[in-house]
Protein backbone atom coordinates (compact mmCIF):
# COMPACT_ATOMS: atom_id res chain seq x y z
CA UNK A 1 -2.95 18.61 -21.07
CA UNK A 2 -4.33 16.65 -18.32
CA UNK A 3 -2.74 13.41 -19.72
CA UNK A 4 0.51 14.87 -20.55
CA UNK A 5 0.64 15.57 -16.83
CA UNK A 6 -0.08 12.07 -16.09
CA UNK A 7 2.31 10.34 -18.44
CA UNK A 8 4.98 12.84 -17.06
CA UNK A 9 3.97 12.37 -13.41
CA UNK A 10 4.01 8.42 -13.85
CA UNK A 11 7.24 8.84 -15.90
CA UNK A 12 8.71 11.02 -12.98
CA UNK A 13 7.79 8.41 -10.47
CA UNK A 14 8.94 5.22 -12.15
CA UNK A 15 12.38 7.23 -12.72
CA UNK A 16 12.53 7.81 -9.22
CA UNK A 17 11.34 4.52 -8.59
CA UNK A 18 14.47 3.07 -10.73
CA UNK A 19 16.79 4.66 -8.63
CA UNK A 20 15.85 3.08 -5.68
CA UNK A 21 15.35 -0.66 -7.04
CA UNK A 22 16.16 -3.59 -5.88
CA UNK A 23 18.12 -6.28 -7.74
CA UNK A 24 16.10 -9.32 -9.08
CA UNK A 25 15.74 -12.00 -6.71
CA UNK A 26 14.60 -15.42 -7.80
CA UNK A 27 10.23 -15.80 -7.47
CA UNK A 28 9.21 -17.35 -4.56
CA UNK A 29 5.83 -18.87 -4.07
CA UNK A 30 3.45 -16.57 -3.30
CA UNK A 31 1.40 -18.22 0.21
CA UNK A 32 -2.64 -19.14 -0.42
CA UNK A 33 -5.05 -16.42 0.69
CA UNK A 34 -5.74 -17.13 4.54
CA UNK A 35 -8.14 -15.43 7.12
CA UNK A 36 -5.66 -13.59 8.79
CA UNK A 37 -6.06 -10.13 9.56
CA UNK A 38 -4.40 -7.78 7.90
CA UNK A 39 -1.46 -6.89 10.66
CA UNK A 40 -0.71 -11.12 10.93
CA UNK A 41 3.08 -11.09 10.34
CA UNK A 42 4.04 -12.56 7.35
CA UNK A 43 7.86 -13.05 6.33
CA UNK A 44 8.02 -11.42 2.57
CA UNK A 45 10.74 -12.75 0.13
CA UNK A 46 10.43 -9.73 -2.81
CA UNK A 47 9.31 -11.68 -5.97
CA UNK A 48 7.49 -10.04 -9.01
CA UNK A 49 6.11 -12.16 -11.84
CA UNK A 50 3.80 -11.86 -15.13
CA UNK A 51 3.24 -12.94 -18.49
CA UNK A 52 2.75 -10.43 -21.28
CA UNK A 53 0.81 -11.79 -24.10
CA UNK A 54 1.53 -15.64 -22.93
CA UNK A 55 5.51 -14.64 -22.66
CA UNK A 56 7.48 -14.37 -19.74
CA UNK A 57 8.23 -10.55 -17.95
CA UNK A 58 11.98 -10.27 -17.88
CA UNK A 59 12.06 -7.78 -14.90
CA UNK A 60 15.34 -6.51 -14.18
CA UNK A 61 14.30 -4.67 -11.28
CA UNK A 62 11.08 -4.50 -9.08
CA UNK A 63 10.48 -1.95 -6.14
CA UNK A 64 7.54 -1.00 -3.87
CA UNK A 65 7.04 2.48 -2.65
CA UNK A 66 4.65 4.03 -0.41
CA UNK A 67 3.54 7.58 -1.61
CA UNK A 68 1.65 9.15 1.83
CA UNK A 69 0.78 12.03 0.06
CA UNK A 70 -0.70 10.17 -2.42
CA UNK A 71 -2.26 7.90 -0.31
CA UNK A 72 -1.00 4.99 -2.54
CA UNK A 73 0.96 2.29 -2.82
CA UNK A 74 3.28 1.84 -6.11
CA UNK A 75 4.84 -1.05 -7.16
CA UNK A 76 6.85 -1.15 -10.28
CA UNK A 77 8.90 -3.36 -12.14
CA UNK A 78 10.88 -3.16 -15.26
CA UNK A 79 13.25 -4.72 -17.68
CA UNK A 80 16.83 -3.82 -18.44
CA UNK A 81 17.51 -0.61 -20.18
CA UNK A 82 13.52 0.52 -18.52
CA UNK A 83 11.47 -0.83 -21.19
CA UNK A 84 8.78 -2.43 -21.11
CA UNK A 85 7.38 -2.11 -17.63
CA UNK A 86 4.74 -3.12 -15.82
CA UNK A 87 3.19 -0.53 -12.66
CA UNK A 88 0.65 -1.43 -10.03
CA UNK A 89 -0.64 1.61 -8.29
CA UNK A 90 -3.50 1.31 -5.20
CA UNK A 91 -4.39 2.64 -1.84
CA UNK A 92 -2.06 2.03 0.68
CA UNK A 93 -4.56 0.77 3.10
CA UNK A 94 -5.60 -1.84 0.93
CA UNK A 95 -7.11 -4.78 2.72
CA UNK A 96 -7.01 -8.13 1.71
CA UNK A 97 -9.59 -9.11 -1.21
CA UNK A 98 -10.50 -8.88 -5.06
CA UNK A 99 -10.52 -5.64 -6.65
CA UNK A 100 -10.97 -4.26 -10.62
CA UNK A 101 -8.81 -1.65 -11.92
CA UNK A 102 -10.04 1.81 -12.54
CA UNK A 103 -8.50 3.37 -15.70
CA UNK A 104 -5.42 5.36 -15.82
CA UNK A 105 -6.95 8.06 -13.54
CA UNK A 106 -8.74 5.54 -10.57
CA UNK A 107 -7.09 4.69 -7.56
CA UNK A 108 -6.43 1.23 -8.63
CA UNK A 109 -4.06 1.44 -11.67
CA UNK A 110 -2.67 -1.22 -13.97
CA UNK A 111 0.13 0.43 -16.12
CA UNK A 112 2.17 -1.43 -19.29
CA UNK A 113 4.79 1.02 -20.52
CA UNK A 114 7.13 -0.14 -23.68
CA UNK A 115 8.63 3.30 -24.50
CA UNK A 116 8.30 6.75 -22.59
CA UNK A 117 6.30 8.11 -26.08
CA UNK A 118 2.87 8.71 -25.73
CA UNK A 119 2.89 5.90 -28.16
CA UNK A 120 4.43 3.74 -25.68
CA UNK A 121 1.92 4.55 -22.62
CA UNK A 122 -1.23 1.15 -22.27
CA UNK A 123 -2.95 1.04 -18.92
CA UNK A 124 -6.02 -0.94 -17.53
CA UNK A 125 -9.17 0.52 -18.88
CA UNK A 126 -12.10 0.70 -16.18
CA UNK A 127 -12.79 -3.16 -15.35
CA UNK A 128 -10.61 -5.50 -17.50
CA UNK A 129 -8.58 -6.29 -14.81
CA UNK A 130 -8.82 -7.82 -11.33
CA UNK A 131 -5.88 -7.09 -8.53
CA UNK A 132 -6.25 -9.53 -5.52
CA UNK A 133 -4.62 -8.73 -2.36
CA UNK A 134 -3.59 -12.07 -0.70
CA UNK A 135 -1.57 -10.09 2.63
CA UNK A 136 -0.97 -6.77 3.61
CA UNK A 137 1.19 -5.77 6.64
CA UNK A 138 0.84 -2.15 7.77
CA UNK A 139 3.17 -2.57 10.45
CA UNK A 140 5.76 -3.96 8.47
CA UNK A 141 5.31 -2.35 5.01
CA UNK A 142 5.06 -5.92 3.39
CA UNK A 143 2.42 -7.16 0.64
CA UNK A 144 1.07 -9.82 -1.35
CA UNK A 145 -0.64 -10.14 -4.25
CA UNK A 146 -2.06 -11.26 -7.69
CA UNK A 147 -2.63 -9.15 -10.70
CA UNK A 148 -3.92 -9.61 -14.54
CA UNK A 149 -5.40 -6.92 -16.37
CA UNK A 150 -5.58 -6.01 -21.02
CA UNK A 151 -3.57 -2.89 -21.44
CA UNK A 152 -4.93 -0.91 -23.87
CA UNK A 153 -3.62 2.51 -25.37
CA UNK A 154 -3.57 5.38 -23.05
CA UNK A 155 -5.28 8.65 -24.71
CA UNK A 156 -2.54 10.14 -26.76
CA UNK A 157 -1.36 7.02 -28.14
CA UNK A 158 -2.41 6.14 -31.67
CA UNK A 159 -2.14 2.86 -31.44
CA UNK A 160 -4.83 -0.38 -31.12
CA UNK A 161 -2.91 -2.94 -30.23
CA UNK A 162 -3.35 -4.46 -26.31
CA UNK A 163 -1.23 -6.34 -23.88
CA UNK A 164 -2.49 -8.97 -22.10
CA UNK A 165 -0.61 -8.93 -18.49
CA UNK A 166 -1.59 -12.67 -17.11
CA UNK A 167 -0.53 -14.33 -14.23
CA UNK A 168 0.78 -11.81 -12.34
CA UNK A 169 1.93 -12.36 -8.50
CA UNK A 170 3.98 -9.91 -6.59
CA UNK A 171 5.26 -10.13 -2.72
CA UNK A 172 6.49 -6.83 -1.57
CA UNK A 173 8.26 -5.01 0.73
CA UNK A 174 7.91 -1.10 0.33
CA UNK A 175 9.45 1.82 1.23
């Protein structure tokens, strides 16, 4: 029951996510980590990259939103017609550093979605993933990072097959 929740919550949010996405713009470089603090402006062209399995992410549209409540920070970008997608979820005062991914229930969450079945649903299992945080702005709602993390089948979902999400980089402004 507790994961149906989840999968619907997620689902919910990506939806509303969708609605408020951006069109693709061509990847910029993401800067080198620096020493800055976190509040240094920093000018953010939105970008969002990855491989899946050594193949290219064909995002059609990438969005960052802010969920107070939550006291998070999603990110989410997906291809056209919704499927497959890739989420980043995190505390939204994240500093600048390396961090490992906490399952689909921590509060640093890699997601890979290829269908909205339960057969569909793969997400970072505790530690086989790292998330580096190159800039965050909290004045201006802008951040930049690196991600790469195996998605392996939620609970509910049958199958054993993973996804290996490589070479991530996003550069973010949220909402």
């Amino acid at each position: 029951m507790k994961k149906t929740k989840c999968t619907l919550s997620f689902l919910m949010l990506s939806g509303l996510l969708l609605m408020g996405s951006c069109k693709k713009e061509e990847p910029q470089p993401i800067p080198q980590p620096t020493s800055e603090p976190i509040n240094n402006p920093v000018t953010i062209t939105n970008s969002f990259t990855a491989l899946v399995d050594g193949v290219e992410f064909n995002e059609a549209y990438y969005t960052g939103l802010e969920s107070p409540g939550a006291n998070s920070i999603v990110i989410t970008a997906t291809a056209q017609g919704n499927f497959p997608s890739i989420g980043l979820a995190f505390p939204n005062t994240i500093t600048p550093g390396t961090y490992t991914f906490q399952g689909s229930f921590g509060s640093r969450r890699g997601i890979y979605n290829v269908s909205n079945s339960a057969n569909g649903q793969y997400s970072a299992s505790n530690g086989t993933g790292t998330l580096e945080i190159i800039s965050h702005n909290l004045n201006t709602n802008e951040i930049e990072g690196k991600f790469s993390f195996v998605a392996s089948p939620n609970m509910g979902n049958s199958n054993t097959n993973t996804y290996n999400i490589t070479e991530g980089e996003f550069a973010i402004k949220y909402n």
